[in-house]
Protein backbone atom coordinates (compact mmCIF):
# COMPACT_ATOMS: atom_id res chain seq x y z
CA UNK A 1 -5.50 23.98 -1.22
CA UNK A 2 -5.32 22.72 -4.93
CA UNK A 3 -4.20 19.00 -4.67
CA UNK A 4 -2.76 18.82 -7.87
CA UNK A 5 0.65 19.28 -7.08
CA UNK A 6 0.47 16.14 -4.71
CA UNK A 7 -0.91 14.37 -7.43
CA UNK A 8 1.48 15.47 -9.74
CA UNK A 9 4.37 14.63 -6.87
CA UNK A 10 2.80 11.29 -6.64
CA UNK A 11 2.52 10.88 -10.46
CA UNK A 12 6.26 11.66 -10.29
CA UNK A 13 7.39 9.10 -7.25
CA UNK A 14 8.72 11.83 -5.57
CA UNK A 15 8.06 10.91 -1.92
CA UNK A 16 9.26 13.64 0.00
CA UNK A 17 7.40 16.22 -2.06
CA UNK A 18 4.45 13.92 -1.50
CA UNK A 19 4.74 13.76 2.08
CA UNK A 20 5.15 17.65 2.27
CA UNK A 21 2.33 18.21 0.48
CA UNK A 22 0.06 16.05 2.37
CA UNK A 23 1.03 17.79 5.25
CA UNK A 24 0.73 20.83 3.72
CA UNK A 25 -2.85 20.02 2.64
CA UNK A 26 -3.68 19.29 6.50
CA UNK A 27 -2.20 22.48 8.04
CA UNK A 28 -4.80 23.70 5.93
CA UNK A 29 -7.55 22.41 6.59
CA UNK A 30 -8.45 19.89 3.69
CA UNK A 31 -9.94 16.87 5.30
CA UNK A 32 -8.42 13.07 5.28
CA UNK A 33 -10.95 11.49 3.11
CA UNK A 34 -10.80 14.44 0.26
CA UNK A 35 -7.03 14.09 0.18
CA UNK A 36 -7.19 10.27 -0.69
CA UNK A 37 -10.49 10.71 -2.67
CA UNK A 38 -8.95 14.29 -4.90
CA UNK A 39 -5.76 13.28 -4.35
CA UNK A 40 -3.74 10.01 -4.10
CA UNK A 41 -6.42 8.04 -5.83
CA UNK A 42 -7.08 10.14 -9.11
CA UNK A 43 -2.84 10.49 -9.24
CA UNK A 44 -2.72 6.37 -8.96
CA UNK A 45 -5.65 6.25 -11.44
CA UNK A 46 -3.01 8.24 -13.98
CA UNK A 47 -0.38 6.10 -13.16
CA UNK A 48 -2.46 3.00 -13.40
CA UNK A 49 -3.82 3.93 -16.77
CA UNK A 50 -0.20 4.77 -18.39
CA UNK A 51 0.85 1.37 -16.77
CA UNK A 52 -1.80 -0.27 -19.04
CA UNK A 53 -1.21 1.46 -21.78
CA UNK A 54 2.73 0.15 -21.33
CA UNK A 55 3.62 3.84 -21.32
CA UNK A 56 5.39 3.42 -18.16
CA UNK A 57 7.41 0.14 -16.23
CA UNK A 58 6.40 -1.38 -13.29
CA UNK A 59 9.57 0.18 -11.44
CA UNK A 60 8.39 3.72 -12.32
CA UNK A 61 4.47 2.29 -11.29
CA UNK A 62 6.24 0.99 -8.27
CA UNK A 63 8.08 4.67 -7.22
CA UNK A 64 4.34 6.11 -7.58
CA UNK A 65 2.88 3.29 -5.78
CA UNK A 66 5.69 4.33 -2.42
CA UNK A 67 5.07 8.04 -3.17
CA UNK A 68 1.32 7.53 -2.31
CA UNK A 69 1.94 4.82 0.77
CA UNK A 70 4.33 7.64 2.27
CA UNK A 71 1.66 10.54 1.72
CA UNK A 72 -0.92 7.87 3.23
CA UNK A 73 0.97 7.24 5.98
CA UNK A 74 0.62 11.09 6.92
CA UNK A 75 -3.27 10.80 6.92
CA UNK A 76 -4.10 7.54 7.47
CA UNK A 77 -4.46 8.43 11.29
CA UNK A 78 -6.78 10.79 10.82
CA UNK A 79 -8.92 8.63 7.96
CA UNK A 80 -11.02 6.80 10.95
CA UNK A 81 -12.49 10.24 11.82
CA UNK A 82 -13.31 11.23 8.30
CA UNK A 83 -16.74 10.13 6.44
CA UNK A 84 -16.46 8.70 3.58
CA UNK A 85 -14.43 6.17 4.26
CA UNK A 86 -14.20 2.85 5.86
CA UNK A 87 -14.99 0.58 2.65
CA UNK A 88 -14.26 -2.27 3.71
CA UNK A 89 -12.01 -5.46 4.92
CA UNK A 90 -9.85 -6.91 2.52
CA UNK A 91 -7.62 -10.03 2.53
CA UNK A 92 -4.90 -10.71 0.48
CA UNK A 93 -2.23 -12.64 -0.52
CA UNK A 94 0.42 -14.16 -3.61
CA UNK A 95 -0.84 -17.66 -3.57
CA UNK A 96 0.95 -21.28 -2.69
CA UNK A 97 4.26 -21.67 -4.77
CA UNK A 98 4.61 -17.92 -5.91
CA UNK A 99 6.59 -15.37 -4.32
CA UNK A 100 5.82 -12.53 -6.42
CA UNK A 101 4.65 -9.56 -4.40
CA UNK A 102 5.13 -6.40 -6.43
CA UNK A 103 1.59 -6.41 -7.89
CA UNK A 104 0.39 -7.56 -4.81
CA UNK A 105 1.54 -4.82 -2.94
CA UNK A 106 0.50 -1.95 -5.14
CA UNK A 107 -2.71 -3.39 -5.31
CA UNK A 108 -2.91 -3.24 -1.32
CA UNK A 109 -1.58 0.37 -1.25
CA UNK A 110 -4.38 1.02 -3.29
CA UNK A 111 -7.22 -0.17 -1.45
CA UNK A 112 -5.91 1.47 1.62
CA UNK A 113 -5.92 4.33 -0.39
CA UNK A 114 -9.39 4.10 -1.48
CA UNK A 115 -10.51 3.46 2.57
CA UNK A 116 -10.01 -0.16 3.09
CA UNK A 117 -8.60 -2.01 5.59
CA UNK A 118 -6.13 -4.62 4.07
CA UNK A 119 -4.56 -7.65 5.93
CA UNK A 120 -1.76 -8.59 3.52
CA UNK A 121 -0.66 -12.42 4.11
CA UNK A 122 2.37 -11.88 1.89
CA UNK A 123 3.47 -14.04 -0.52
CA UNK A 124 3.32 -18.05 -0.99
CA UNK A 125 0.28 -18.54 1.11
CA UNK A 126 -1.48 -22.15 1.30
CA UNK A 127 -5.39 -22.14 1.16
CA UNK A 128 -5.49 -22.95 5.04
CA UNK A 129 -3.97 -19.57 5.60
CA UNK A 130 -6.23 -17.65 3.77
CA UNK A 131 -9.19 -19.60 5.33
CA UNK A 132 -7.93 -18.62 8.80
CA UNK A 133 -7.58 -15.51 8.27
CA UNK A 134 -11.23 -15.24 6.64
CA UNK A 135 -11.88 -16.51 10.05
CA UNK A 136 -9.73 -14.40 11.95
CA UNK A 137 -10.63 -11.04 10.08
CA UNK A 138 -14.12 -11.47 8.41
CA UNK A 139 -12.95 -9.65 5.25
CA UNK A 140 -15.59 -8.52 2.92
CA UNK A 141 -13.08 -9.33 -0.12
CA UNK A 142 -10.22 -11.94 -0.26
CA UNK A 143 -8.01 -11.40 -2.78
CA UNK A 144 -5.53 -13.71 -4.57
CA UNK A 145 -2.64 -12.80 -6.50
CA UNK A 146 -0.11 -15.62 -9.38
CA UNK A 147 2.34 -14.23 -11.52
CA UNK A 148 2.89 -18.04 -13.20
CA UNK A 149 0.63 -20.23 -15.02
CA UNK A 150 1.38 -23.13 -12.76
CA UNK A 151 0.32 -21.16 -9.51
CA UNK A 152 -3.15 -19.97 -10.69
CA UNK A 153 -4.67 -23.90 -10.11
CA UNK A 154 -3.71 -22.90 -6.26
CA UNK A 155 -6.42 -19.81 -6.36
CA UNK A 156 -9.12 -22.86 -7.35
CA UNK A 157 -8.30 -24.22 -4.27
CA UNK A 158 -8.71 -21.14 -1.83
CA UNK A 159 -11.71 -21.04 -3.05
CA UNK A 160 -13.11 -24.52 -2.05
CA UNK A 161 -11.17 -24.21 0.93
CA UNK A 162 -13.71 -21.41 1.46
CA UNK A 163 -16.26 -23.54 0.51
CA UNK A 164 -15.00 -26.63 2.48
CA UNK A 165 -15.16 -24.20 5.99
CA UNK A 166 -18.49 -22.80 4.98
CA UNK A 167 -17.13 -19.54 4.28
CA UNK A 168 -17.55 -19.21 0.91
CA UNK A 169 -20.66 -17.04 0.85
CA UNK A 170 -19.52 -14.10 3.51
CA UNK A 171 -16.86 -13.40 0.74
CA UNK A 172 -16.56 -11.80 -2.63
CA UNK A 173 -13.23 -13.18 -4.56
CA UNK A 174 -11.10 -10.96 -6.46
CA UNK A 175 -8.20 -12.31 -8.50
CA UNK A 176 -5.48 -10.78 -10.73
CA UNK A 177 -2.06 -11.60 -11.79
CA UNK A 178 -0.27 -11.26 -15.33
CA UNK A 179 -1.47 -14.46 -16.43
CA UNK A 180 -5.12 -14.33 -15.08
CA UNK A 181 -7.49 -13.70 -17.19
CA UNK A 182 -11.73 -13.12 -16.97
CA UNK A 183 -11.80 -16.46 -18.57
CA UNK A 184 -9.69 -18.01 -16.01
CA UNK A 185 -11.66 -16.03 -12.69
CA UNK A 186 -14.88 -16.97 -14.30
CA UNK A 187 -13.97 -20.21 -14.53
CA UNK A 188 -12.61 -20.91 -11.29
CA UNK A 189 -16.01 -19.41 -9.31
CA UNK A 190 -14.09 -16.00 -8.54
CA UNK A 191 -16.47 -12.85 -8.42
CA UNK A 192 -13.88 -10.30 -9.95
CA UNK A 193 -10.89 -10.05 -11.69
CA UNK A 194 -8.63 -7.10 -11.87
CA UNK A 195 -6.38 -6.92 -15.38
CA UNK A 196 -4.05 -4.47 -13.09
CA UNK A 197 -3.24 -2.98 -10.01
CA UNK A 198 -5.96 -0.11 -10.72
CA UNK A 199 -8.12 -2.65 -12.30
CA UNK A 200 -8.28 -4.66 -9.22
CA UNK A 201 -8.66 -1.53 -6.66
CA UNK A 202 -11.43 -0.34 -8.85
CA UNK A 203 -13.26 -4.12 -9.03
CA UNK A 204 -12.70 -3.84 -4.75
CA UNK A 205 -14.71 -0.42 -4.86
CA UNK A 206 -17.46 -2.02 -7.10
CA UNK A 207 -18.03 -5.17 -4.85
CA UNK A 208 -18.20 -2.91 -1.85
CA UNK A 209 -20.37 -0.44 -2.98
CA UNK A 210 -22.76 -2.66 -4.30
CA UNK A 211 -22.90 -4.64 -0.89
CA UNK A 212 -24.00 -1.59 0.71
């Protein structure tokens, strides 16, 4: 089955199409992994890229962003079985004093997307949450989202939270938000930085691969 229609349907936010067509792509035959990998990842990598660009809004990003989830949702039972995937752990969360979760939440559609598992913590999440669930979990990645200027000095403090429990080096740190910067995650001690919601998914790929 040619998968660009369901990249085209996710392209377009249509979610029932989407759904159909991953469906469609089972009956037959086309495995799990090649559906996310051919499919929902390279038609989020499209939508990513006109979202940087500032061809499209983050409402249209966000209809794309559901579109995949729902066509996920379809195969994500079946990913366990497949090779190929099983990246990864990932943590993440909007930090303390920020309840901005769009970003966030495409960014964690995403990685499931691209074979992780993702523990979202939600939004306005103090540094002893995300060390417990570093505990809890054993993430390879933690990841730390700030949509305002005056939240990003709480990502500093995950991170010696981390270092404070001895955690610090079973993690890689990935941080993004509009007001983050490479500056800003260098400076901090983070190990990536995503610009965007692609950005970040593709900077989650890198760390893991490179672990392996």
């Amino acid at each position: 089955m040619d998968l660009q229609q369901l990249i085209d349907a996710v392209i377009a936010g249509d979610v029932p199409a989407a759904k159909a067509l991953a469906e469609a792509a089972l009956g037959e035959g086309v495995p799990p992994a090649s559906i996310v990998d051919d499919g929902l990842i390279p038609a989020m990598g499209v939508v990513g890229g006109r979202f940087g660009r500032g061809e499209i809004y983050v409402a249209e990003m966000l209809l794309s962003a559901r579109a995949m989830q729902h066509a996920l949702e379809i195969v994500e039972p079946l990913l366990a079985d497949s090779a190929g995937v099983g990246r990864g752990t990932v943590v993440i969360g909007t930090v303390k004093g920020d309840v901005h979760n769009i970003g966030k939440n495409i960014v964690s559609i995403m990685l499931k997307g691209s074979g992780f598992t993702v523990h979202d913590l939600g939004v306005d999440v103090p540094a002893e949450r995300f060390v417990a669930a570093v505990e809890e979990h054993k993430p390879d990645i933690v990841g730390m989202s700030a949509l305002l200027t005056v939240t990003m000095p709480a990502m500093k403090t995950v991170i010696e939270a981390l270092e404070a429990a001895g955690l610090r080096d079973r993690v890689k740190v990935l941080v993004g938000g509009a007001p983050v910067t490479e500056e800003f995650a260098q400076s901090i001690g983070a190990d990536g930085y995503g610009r965007d919601a692609g950005a970040a998914a593709d900077r989650a790929k890198e760390m893991a691969d490179a672990s392996v």
